[in-house]
N, C-alpha and C. Protein backbone atom coordinates (compact mmCIF):
# COMPACT_ATOMS: atom_id res chain seq x y z
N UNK A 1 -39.38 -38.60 -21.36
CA UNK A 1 -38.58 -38.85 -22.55
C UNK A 1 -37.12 -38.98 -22.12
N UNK A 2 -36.45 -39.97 -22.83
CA UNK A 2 -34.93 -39.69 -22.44
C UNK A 2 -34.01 -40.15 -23.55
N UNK A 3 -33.02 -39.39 -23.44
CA UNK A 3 -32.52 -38.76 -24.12
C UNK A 3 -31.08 -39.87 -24.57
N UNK A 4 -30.40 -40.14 -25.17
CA UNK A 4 -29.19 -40.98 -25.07
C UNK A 4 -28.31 -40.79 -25.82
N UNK A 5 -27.26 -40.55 -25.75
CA UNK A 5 -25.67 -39.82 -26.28
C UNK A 5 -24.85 -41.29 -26.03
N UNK A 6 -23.95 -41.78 -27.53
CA UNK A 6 -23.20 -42.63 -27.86
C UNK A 6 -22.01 -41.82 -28.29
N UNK A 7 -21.23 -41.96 -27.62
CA UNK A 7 -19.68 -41.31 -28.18
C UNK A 7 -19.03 -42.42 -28.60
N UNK A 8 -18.55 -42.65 -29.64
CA UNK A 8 -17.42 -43.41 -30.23
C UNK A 8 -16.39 -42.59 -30.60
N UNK A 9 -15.21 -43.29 -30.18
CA UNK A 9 -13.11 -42.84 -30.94
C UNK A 9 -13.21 -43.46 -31.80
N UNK A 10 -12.82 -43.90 -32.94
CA UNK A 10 -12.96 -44.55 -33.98
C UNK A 10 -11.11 -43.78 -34.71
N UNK A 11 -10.57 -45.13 -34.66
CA UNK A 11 -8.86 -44.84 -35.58
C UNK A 11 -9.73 -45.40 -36.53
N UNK A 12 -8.96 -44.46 -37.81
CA UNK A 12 -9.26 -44.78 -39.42
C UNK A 12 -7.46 -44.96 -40.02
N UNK A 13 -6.84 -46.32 -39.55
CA UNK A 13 -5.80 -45.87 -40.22
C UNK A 13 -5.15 -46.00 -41.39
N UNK A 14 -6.36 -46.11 -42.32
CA UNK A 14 -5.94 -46.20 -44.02
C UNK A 14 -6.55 -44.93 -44.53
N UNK A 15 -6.60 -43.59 -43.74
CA UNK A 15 -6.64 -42.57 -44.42
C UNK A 15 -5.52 -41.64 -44.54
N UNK A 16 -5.63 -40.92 -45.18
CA UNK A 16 -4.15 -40.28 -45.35
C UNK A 16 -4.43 -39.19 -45.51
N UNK A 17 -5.63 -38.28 -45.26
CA UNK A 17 -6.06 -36.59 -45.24
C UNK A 17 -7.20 -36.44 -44.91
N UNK A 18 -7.37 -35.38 -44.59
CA UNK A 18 -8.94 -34.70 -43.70
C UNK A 18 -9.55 -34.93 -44.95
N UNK A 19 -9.88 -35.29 -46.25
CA UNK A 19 -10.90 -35.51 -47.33
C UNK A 19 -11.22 -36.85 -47.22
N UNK A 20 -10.28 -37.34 -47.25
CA UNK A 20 -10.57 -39.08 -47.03
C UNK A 20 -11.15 -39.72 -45.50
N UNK A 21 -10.87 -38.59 -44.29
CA UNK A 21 -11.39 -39.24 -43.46
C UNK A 21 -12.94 -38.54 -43.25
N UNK A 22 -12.98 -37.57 -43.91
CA UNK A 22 -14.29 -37.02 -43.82
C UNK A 22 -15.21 -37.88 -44.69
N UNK A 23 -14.39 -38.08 -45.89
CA UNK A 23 -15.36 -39.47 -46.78
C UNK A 23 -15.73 -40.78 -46.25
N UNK A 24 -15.01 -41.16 -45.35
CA UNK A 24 -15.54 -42.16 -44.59
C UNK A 24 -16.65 -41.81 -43.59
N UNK A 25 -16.52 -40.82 -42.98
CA UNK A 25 -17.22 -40.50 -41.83
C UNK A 25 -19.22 -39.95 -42.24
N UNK A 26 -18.87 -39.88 -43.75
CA UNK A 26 -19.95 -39.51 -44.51
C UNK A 26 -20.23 -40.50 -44.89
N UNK A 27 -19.84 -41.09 -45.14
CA UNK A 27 -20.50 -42.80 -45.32
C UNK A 27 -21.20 -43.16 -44.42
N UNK A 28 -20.61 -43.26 -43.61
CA UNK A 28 -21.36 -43.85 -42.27
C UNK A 28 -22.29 -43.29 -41.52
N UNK A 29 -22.29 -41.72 -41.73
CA UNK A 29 -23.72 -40.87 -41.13
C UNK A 29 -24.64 -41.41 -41.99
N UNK A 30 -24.57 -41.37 -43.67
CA UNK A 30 -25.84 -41.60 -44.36
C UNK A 30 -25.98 -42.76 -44.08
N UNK A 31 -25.30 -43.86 -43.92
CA UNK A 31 -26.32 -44.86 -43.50
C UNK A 31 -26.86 -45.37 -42.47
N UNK A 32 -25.92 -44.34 -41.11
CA UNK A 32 -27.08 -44.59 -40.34
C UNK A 32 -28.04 -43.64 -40.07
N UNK A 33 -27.95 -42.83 -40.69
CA UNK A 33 -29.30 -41.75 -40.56
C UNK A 33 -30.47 -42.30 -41.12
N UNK A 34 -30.14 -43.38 -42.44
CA UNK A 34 -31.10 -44.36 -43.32
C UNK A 34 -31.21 -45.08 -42.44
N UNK A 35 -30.77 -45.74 -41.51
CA UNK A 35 -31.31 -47.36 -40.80
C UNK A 35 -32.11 -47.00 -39.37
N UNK A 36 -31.53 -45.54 -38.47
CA UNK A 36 -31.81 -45.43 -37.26
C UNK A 36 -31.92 -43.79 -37.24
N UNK A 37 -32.76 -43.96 -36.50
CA UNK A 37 -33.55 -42.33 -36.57
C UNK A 37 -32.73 -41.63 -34.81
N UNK A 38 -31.65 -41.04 -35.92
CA UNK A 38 -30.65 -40.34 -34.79
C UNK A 38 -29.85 -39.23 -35.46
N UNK A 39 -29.15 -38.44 -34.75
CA UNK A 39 -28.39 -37.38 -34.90
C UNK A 39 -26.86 -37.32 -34.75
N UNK A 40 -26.07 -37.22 -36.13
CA UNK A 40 -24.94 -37.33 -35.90
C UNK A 40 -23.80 -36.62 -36.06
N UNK A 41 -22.47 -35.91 -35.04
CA UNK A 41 -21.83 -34.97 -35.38
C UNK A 41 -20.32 -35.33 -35.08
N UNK A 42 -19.35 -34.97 -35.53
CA UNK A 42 -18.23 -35.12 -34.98
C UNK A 42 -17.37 -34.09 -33.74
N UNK A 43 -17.28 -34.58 -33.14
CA UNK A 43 -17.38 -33.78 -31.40
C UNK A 43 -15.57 -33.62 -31.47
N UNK A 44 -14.74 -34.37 -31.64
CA UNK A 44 -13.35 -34.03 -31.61
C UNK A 44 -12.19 -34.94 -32.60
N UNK A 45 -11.09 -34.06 -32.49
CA UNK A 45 -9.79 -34.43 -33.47
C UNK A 45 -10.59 -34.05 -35.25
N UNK A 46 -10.77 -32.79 -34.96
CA UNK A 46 -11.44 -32.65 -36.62
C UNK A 46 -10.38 -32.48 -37.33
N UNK A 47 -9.08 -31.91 -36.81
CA UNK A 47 -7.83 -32.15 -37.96
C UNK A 47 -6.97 -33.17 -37.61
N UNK A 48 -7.29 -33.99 -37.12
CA UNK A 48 -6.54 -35.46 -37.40
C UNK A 48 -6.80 -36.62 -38.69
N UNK A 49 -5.80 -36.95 -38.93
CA UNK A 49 -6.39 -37.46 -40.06
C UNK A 49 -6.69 -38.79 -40.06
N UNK A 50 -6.51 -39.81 -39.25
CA UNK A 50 -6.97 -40.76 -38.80
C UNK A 50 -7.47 -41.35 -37.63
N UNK A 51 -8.39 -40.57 -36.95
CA UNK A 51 -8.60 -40.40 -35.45
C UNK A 51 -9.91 -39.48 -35.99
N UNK A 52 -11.17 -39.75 -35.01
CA UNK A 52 -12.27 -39.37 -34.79
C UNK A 52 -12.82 -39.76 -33.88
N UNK A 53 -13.91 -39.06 -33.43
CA UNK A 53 -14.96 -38.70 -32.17
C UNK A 53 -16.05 -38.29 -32.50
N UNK A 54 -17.02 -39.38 -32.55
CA UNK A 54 -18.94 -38.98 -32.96
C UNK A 54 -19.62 -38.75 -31.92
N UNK A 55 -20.48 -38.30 -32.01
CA UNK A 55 -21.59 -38.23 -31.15
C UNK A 55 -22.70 -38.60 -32.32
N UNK A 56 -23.54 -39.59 -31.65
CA UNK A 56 -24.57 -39.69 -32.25
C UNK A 56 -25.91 -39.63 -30.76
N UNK A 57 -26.78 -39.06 -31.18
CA UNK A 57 -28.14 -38.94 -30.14
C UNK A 57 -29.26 -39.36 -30.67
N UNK A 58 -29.96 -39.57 -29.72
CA UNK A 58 -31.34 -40.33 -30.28
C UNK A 58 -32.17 -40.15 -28.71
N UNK A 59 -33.46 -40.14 -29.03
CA UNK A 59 -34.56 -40.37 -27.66
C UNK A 59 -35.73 -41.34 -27.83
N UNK A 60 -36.25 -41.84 -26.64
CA UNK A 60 -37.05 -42.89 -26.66
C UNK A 60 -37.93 -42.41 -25.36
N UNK A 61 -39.00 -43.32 -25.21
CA UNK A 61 -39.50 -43.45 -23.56
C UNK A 61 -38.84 -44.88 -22.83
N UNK A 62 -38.12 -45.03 -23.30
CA UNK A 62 -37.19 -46.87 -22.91
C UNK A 62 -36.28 -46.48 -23.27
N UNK A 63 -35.67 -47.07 -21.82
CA UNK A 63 -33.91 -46.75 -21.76
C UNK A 63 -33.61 -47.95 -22.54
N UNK A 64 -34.28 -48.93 -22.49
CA UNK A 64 -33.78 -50.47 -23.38
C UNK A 64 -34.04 -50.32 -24.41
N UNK A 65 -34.86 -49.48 -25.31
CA UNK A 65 -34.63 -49.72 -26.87
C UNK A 65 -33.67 -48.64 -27.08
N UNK A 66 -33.41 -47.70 -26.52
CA UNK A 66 -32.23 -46.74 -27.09
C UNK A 66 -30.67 -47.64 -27.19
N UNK A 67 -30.56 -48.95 -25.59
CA UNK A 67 -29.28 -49.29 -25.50
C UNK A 67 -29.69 -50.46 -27.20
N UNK A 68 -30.93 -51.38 -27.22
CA UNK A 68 -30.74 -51.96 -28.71
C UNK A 68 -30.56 -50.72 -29.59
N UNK A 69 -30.80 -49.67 -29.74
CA UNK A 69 -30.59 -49.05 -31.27
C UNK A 69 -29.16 -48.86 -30.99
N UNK A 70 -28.37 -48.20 -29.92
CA UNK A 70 -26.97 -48.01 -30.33
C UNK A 70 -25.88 -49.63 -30.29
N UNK A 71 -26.63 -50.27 -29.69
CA UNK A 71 -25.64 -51.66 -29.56
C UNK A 71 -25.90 -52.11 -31.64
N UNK A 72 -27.15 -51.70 -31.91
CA UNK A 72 -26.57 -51.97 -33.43
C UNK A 72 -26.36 -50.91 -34.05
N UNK A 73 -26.37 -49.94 -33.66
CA UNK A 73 -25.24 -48.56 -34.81
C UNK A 73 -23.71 -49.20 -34.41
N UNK A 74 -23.38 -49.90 -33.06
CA UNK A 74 -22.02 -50.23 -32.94
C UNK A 74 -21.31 -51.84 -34.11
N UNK A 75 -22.91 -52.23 -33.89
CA UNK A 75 -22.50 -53.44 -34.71
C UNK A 75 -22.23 -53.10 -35.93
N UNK A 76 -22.68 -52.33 -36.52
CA UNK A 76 -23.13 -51.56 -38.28
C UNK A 76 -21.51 -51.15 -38.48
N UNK A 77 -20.98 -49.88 -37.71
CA UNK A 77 -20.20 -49.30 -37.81
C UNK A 77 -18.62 -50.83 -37.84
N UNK A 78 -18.73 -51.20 -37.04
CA UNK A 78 -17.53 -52.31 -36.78
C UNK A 78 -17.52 -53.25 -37.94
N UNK A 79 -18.68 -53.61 -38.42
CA UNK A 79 -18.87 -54.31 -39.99
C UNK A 79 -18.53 -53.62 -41.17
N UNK A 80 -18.69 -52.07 -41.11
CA UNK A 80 -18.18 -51.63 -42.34
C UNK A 80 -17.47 -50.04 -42.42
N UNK A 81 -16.61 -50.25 -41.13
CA UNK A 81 -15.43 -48.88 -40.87
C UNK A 81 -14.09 -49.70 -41.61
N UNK A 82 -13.18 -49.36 -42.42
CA UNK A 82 -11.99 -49.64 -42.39
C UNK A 82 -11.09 -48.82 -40.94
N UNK A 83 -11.60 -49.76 -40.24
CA UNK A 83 -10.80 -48.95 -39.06
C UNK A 83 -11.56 -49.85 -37.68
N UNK A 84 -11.08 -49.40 -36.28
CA UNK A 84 -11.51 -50.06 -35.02
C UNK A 84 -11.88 -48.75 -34.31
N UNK A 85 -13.16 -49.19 -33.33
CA UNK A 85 -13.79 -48.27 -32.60
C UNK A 85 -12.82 -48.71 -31.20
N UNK A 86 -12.20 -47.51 -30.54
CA UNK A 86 -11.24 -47.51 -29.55
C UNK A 86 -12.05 -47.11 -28.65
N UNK A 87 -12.90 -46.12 -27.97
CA UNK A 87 -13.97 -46.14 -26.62
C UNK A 87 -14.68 -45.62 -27.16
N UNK A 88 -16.08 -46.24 -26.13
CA UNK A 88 -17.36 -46.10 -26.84
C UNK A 88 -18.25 -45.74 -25.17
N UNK A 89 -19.04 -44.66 -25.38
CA UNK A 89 -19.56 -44.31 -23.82
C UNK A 89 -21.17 -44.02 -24.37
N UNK A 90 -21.87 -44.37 -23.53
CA UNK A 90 -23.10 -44.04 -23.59
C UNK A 90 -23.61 -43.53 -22.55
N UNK A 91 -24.57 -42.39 -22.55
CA UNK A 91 -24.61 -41.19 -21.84
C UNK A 91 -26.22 -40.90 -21.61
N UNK A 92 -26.92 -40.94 -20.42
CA UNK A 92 -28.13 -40.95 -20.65
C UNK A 92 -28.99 -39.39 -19.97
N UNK A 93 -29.93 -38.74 -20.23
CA UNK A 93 -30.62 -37.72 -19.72
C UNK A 93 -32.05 -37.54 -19.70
C-alpha cells in the first residue's frame, strides 16, 4: 500500500480574518472530501489571514492513480480558490 501526502501554500488574498479564511478553506475540504476519497488538514500559518498550508492524504496500490487523484484536487482547487496555490509537494510512503 502506499501512502501519498500533497502539501499545498495557497495565498487567499481577498480575505480579511481567520473566519473568512477558514470559510474558504471549508469549502474546499467539503468538496473534495465529496469528489476524492482523502484526508484533509491544515498543517501551517493557522493565524494568518491570508496564507495557508494543507495537507491532504490519500492511499492506493499505484503510485499513478494517487499522482491522477492529486493532479485533479490541484486542478479543482485552482478553478475555484479566490486565491493562487504558491508550492505544491507531493510526498510518497
Amino acid at each position: 500500500m502506499i501512502i501519498g501526502l500533497l502539501t499545498l501554500e495557497i495565498y487567499i488574498p481577498y480575505s480579511h480574518s481567520l473566519k473568512e479564511k477558514r470559510k474558504t478553506l471549508n469549502k474546499i475540504k467539503d468538496r473534495l472530501k465529496k469528489k476524492f476519497n482523502i484526508a484533509f488538514a491544515e498543517l501551517e500559518y493557522l493565524n494568518k489571514w491570508q496564507r495557508s498550508k494543507i495537507g491532504l492524504v490519500t492511499l492506493n496500490t499505484q503510485k499513478s492513480m494517487i499522482e491522477k487523484v492529486f493532479q485533479k484536487i490541484i486542478r479543482e482547487i485552482e478553478e475555484n480558490i479566490e486565491g493562487e496555490i504558491l508550492q505544491k509537494d507531493i510526498y510518497y510512503f
